[in-house]
Protein backbone atom coordinates (compact mmCIF):
# COMPACT_ATOMS: atom_id res chain seq x y z
CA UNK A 1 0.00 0.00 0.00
CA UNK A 2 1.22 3.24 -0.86
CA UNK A 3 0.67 6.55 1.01
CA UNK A 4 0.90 9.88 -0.48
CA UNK A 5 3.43 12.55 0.95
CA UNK A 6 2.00 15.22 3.05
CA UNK A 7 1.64 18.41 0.99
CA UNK A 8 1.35 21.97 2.24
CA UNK A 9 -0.24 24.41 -0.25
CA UNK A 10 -1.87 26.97 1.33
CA UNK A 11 -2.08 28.16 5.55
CA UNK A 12 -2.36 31.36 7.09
CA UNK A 13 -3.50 32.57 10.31
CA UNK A 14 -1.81 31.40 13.75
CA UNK A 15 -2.57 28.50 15.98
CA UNK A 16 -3.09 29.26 19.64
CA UNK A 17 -0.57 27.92 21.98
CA UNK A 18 -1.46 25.58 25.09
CA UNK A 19 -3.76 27.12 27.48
CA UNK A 20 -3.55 30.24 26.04
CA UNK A 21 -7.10 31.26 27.17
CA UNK A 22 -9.54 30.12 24.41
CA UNK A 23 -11.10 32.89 21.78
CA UNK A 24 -10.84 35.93 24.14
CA UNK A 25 -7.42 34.97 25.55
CA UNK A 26 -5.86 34.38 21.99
CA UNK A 27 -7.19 37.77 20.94
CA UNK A 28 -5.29 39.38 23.84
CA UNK A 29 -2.16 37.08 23.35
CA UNK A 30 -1.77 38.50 19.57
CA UNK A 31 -2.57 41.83 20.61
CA UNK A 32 -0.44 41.53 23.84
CA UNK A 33 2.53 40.55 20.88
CA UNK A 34 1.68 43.10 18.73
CA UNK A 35 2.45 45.90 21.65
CA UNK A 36 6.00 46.26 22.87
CA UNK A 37 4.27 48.95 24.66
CA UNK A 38 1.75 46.67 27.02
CA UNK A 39 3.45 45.72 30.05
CA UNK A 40 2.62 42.30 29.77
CA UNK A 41 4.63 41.98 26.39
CA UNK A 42 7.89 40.86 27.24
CA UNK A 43 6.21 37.87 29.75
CA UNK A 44 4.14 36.92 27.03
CA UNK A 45 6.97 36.57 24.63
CA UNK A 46 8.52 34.78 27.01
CA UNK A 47 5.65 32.56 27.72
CA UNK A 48 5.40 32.23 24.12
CA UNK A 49 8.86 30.89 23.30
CA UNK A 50 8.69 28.46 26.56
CA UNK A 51 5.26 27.00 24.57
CA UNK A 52 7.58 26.89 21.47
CA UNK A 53 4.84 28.80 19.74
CA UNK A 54 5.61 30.47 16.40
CA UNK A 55 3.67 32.52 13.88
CA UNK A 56 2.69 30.69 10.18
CA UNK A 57 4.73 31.54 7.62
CA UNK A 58 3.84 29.10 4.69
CA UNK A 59 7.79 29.12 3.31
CA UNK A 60 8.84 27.97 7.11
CA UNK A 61 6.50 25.58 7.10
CA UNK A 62 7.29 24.14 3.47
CA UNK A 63 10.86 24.05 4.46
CA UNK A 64 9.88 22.11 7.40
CA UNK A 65 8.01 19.27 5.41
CA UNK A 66 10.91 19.65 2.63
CA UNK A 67 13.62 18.60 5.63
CA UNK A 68 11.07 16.03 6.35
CA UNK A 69 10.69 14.64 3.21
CA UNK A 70 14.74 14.47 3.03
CA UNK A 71 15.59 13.29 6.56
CA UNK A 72 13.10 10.59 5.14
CA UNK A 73 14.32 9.36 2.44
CA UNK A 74 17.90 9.46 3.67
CA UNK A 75 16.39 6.46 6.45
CA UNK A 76 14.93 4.55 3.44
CA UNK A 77 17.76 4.25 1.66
């Protein structure tokens, strides 16, 4: 049985980290981010980076599965 390669086309938007809060507490997370003004910002990037939570880029992510796909193949052979 063969089974196709994961593909990534298309993405945007971020995923919420663990236990950020649900809706609401996402919403302040981002905008929490987006301030290096809020008090709260540099504990929240902190917080962020201990969750190992990152922001989509699709090229990041593409490199990701390409590394994947190579790291891979390399075990097959």
């Amino acid at each position: 049985m063969h089974v196709a390669d994961p593909q990534l086309w298309d993405g945007a938007g971020d995923a919420p980290p663990e236990d950020v809060g649900g809706a609401y507490g996402f919403e302040r997370f981002l905008d929490t981010l987006g301030n290096p003004e809020d008090e709260e910002h540099d504990g929240t990037v902190e917080w962020a980076e201990d969750q190992m939570w990152d922001r989509f880029t699709l090229n990041r992510h593409r490199e990701r599965l390409f590394r994947w796909h190579k790291h891979r193949d390399m075990m097959l052979q």
